[in-house]
Structure formats: C-alpha cells, structure tokens
PDB file of N, CA and C in Angstrom:
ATOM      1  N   UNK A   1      -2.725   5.173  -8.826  1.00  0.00           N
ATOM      2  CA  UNK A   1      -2.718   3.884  -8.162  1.00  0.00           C
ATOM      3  C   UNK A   1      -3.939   3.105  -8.651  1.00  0.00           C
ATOM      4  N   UNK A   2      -3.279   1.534  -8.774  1.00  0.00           N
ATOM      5  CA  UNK A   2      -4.816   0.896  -9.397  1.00  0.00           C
ATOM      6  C   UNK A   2      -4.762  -0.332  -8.520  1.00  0.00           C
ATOM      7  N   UNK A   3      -6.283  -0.847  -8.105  1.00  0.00           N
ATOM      8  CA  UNK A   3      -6.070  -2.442  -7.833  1.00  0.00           C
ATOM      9  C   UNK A   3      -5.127  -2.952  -8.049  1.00  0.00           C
ATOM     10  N   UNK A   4      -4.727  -3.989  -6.997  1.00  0.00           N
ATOM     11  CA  UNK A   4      -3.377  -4.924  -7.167  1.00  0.00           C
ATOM     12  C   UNK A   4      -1.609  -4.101  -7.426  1.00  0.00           C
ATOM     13  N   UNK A   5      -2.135  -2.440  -7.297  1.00  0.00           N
ATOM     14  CA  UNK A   5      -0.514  -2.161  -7.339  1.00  0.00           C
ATOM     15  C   UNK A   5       0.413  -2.403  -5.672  1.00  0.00           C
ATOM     16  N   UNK A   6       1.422  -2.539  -6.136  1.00  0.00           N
ATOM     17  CA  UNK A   6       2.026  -2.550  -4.446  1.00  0.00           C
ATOM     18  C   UNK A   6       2.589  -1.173  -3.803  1.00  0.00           C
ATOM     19  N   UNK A   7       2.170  -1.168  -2.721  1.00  0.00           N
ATOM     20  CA  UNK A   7       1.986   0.107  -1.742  1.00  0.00           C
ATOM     21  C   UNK A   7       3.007   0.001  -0.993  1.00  0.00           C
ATOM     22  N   UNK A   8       3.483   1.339  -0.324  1.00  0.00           N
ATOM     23  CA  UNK A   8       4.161   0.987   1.183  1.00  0.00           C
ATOM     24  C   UNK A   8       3.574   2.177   1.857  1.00  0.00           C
ATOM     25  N   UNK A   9       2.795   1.438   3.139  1.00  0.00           N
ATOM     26  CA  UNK A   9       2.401   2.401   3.874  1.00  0.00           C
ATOM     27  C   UNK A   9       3.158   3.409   4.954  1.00  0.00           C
ATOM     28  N   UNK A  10       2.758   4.758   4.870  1.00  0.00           N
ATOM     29  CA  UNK A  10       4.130   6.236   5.605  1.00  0.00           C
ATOM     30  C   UNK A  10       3.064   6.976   6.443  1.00  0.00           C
ATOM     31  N   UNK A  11       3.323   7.223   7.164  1.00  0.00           N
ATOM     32  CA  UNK A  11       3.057   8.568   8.147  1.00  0.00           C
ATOM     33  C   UNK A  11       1.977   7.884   8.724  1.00  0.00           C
ATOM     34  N   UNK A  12       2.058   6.651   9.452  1.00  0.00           N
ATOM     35  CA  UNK A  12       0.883   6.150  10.228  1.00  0.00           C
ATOM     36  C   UNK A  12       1.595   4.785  11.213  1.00  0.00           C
ATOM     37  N   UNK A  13       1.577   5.902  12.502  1.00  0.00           N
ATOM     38  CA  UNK A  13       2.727   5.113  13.472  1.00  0.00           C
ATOM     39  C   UNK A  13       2.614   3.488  13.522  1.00  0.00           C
ATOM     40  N   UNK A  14       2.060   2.981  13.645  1.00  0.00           N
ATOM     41  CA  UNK A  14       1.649   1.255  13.574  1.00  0.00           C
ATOM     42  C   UNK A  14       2.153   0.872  12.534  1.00  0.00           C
ATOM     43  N   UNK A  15       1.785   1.277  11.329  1.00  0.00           N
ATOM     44  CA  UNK A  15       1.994   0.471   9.992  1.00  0.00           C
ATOM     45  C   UNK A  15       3.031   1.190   9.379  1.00  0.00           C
ATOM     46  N   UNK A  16       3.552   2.048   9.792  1.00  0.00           N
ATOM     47  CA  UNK A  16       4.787   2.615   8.894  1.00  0.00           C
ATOM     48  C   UNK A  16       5.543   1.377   8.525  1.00  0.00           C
ATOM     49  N   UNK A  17       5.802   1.629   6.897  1.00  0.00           N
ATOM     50  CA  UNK A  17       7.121   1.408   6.090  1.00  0.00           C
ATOM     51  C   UNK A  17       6.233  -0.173   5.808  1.00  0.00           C
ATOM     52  N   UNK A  18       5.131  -0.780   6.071  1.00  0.00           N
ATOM     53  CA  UNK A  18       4.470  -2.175   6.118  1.00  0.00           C
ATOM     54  C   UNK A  18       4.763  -1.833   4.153  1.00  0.00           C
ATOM     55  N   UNK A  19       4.645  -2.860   3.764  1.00  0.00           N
ATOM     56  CA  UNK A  19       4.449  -3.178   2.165  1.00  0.00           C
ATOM     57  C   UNK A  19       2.894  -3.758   2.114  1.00  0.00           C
ATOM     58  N   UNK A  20       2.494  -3.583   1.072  1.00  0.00           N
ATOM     59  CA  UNK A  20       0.867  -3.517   1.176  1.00  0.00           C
ATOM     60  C   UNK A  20       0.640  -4.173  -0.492  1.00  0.00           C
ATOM     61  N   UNK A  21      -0.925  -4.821  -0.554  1.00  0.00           N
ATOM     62  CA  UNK A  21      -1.008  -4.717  -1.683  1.00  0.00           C
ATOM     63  C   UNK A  21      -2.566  -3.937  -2.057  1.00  0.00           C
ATOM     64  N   UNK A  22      -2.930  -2.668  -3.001  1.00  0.00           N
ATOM     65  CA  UNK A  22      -3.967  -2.154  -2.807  1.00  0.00           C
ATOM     66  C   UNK A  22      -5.041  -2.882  -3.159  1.00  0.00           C
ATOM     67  N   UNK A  23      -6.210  -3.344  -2.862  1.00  0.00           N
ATOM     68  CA  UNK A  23      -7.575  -4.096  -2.947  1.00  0.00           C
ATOM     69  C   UNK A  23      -8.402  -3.271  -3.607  1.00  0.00           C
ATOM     70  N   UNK A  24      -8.599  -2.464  -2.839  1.00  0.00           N
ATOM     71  CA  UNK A  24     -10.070  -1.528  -3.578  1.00  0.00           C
ATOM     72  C   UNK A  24      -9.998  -0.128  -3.042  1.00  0.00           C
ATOM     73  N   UNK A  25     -10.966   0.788  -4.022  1.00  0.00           N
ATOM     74  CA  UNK A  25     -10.897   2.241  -3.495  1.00  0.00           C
ATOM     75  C   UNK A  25     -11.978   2.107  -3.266  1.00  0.00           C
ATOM     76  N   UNK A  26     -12.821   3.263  -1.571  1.00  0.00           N
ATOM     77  CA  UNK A  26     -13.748   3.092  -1.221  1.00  0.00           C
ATOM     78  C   UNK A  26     -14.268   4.542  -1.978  1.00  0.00           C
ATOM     79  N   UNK A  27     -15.383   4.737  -2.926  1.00  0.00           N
ATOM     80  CA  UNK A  27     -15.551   6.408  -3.257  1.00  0.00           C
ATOM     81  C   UNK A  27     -15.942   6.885  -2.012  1.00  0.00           C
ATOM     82  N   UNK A  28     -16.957   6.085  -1.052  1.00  0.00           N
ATOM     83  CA  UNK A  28     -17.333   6.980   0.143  1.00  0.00           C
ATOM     84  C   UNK A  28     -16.476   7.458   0.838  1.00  0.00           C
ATOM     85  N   UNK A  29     -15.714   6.968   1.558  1.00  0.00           N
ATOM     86  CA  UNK A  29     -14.310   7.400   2.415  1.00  0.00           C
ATOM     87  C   UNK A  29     -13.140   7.911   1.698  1.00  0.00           C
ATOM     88  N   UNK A  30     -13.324   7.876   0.519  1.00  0.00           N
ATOM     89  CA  UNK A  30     -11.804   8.379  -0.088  1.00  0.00           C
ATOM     90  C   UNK A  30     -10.710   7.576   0.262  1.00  0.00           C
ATOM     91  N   UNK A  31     -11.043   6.320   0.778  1.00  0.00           N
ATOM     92  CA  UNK A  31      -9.990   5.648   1.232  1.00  0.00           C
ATOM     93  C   UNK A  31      -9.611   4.482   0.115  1.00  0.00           C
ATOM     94  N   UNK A  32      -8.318   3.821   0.400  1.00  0.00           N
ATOM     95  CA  UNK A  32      -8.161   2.934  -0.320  1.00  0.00           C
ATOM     96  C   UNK A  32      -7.938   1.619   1.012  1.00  0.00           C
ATOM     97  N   UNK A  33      -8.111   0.215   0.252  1.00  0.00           N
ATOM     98  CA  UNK A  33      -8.554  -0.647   1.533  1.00  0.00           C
ATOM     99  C   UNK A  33      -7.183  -1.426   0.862  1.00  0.00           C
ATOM    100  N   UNK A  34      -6.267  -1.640   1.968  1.00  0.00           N
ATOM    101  CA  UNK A  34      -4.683  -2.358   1.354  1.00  0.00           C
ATOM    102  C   UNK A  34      -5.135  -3.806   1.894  1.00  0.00           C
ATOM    103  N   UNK A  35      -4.317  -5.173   1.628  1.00  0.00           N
ATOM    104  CA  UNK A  35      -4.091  -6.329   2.163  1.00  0.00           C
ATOM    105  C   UNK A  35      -3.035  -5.737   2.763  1.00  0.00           C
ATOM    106  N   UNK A  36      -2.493  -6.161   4.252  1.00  0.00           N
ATOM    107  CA  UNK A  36      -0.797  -5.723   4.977  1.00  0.00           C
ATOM    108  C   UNK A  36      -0.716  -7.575   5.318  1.00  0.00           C
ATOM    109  N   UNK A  37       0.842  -7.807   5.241  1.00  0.00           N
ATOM    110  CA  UNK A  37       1.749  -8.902   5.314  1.00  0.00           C
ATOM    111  C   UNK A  37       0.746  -9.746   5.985  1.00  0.00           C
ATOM    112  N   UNK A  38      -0.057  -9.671   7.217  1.00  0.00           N
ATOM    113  CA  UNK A  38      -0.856 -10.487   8.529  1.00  0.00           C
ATOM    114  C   UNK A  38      -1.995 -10.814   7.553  1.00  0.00           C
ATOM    115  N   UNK A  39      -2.076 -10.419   6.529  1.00  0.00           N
ATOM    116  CA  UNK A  39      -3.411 -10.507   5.784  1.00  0.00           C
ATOM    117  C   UNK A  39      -4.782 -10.165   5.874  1.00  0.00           C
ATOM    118  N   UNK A  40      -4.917  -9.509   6.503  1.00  0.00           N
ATOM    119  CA  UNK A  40      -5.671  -8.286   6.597  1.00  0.00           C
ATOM    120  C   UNK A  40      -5.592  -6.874   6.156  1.00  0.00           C
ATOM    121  N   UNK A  41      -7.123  -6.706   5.954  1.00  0.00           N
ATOM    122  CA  UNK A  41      -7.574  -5.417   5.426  1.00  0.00           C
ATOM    123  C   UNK A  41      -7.756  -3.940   5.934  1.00  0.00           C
ATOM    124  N   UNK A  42      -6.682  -3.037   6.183  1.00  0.00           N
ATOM    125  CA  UNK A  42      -6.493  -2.194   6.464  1.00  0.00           C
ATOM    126  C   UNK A  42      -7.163  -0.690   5.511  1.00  0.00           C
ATOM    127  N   UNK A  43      -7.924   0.140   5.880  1.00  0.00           N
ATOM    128  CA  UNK A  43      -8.623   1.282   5.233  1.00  0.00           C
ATOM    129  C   UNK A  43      -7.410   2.412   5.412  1.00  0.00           C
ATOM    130  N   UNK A  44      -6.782   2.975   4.310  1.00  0.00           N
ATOM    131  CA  UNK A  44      -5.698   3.769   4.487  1.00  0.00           C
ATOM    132  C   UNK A  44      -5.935   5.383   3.538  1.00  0.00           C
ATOM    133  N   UNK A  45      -5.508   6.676   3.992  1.00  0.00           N
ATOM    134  CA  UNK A  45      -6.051   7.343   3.499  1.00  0.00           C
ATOM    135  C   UNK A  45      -4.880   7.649   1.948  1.00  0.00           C
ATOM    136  N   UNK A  46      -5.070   7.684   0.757  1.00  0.00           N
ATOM    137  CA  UNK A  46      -3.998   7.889  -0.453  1.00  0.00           C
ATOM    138  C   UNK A  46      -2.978   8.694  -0.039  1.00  0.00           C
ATOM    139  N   UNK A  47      -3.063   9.506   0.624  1.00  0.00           N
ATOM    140  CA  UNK A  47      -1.845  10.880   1.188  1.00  0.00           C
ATOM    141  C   UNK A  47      -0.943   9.463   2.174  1.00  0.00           C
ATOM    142  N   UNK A  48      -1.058   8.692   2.676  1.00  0.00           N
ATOM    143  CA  UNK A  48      -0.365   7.659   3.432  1.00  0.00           C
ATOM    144  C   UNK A  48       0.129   6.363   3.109  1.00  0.00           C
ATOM    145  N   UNK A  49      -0.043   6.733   1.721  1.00  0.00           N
ATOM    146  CA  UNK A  49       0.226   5.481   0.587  1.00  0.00           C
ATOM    147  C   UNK A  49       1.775   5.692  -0.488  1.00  0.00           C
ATOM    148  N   UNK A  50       2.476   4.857  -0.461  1.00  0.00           N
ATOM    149  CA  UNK A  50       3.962   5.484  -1.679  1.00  0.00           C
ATOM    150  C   UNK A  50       3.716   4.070  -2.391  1.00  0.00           C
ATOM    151  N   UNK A  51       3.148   4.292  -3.726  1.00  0.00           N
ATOM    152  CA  UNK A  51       3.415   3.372  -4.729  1.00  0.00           C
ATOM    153  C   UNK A  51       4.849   3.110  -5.512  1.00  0.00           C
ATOM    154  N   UNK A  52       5.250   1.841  -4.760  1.00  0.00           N
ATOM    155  CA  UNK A  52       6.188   1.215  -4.597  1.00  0.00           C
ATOM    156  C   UNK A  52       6.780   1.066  -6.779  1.00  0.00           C
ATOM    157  N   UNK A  53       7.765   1.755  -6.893  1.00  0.00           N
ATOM    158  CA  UNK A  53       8.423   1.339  -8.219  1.00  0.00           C
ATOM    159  C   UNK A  53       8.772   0.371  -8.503  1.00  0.00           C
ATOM    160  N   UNK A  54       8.691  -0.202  -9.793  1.00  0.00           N
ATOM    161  CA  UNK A  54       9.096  -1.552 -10.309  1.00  0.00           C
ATOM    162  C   UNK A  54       9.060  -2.629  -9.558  1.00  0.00           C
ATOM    163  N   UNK A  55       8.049  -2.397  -9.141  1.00  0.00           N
ATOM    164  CA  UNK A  55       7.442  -4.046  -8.312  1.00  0.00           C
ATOM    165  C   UNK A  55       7.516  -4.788  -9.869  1.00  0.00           C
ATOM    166  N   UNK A  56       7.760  -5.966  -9.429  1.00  0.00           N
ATOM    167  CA  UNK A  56       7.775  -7.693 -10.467  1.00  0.00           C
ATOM    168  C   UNK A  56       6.177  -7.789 -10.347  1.00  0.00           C
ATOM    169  N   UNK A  57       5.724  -8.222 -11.694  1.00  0.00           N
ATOM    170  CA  UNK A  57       4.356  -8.843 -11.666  1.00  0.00           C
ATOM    171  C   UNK A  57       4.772  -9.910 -10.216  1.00  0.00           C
ATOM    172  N   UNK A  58       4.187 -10.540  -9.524  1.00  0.00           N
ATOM    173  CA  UNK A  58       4.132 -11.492  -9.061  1.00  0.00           C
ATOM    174  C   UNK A  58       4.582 -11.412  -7.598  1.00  0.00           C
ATOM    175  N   UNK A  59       5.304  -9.911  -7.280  1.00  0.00           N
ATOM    176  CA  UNK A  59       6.440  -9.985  -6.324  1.00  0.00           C
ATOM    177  C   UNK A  59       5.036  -9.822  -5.250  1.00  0.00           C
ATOM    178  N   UNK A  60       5.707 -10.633  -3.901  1.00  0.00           N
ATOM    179  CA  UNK A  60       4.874 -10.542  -2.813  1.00  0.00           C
ATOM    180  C   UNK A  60       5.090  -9.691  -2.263  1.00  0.00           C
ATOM    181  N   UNK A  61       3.609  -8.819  -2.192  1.00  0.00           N
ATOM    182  CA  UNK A  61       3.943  -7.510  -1.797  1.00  0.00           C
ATOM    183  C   UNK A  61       3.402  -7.183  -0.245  1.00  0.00           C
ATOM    184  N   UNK A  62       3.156  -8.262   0.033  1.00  0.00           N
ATOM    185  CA  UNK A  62       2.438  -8.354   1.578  1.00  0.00           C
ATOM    186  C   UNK A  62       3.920  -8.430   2.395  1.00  0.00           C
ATOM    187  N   UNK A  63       5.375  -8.806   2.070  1.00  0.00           N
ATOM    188  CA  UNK A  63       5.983  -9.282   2.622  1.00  0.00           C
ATOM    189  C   UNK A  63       6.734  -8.150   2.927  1.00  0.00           C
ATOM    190  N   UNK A  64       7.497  -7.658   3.923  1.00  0.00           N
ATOM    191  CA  UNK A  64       8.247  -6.085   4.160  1.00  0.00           C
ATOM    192  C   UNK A  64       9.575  -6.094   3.841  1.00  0.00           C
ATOM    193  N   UNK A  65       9.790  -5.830   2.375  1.00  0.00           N
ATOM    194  CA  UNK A  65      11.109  -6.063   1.686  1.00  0.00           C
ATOM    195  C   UNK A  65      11.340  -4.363   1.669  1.00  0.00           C
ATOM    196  N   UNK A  66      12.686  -3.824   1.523  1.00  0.00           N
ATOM    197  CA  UNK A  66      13.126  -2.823   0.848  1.00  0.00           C
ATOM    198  C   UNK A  66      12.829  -2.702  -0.185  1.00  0.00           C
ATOM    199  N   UNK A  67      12.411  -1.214  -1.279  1.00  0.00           N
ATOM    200  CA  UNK A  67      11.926  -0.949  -2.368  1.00  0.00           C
ATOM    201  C   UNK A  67      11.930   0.351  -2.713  1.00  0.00           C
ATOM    202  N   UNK A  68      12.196   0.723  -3.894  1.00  0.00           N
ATOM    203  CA  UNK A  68      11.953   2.625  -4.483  1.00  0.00           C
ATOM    204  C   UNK A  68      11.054   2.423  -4.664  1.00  0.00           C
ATOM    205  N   UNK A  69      10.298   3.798  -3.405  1.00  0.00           N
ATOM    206  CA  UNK A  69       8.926   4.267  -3.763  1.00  0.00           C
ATOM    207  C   UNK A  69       8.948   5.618  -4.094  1.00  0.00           C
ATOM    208  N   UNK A  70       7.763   5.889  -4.561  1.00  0.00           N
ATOM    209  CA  UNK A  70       7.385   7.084  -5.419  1.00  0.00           C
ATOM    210  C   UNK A  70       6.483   8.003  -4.614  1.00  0.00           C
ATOM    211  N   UNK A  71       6.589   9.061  -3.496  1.00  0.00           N
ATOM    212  CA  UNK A  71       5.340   9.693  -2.923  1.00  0.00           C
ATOM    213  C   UNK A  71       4.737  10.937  -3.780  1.00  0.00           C
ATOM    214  N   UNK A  72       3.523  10.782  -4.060  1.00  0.00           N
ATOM    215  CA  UNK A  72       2.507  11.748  -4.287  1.00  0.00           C
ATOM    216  C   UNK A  72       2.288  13.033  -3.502  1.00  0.00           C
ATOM    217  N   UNK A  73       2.731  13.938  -3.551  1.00  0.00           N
ATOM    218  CA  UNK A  73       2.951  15.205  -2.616  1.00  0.00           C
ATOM    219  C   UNK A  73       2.065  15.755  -3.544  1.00  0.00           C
TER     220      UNK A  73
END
C-alpha cells in the first residue's frame, strides 16, 4: 500500500466497508492515517485495511461505492 492508494476499511464496527483514501503511514504507531467520505482523518491499523483493485486514477475514493478488494492475510 502507498500514499493516495484507495482503501476499504474491514473488521472495525463503525467504519466497516467505508472506502478510504490512504494519506500517510505513521512509523510510530504502525498505523496508516486514511481520509473517510466525511473528510476526515481516521488512524487505522494495515490488518483493517483491503486495498481496493483497479481503482481509476481519479476515482473518488472517499465516496462508498462497491469494489474488488484484495485482503492481506
């Protein structure tokens, strides 16, 4: 996962299934910090992250569309 890929956030009752776009990795926390749809900055841990397949350059990824994602197990 790199800056600016699009996310969908899993296994985190509030934000499940939200579409995300990733901002930054924190090295201290191991976390990665997403934008979610409300536009805000959410700290999410990578195990709770599915990088969303064949996102479009451009596609708004803040917005909660259906999408093939890819989970990292």
């Amino acid at each position: 996962m790199k800056v600016g890929d699009c996310v969908r956030i899993h296994g985190l009752y509030v934000l499940n299934d939200l579409m995300a776009t990733a901002d930054s990795f924190c090295e201290t926390t191991g976390r990665w910090e997403v934008k979610i749809p409300d536009g805000s900055i959410k700290a999410i841990n990578p195990e709770n992250l599915a990088l969303v397949v064949g996102a479009e350059l451009g596609q708004d990824c803040t917005a909660d569309a259906d999408a093939d994602v890819v989970l990292d197990e």
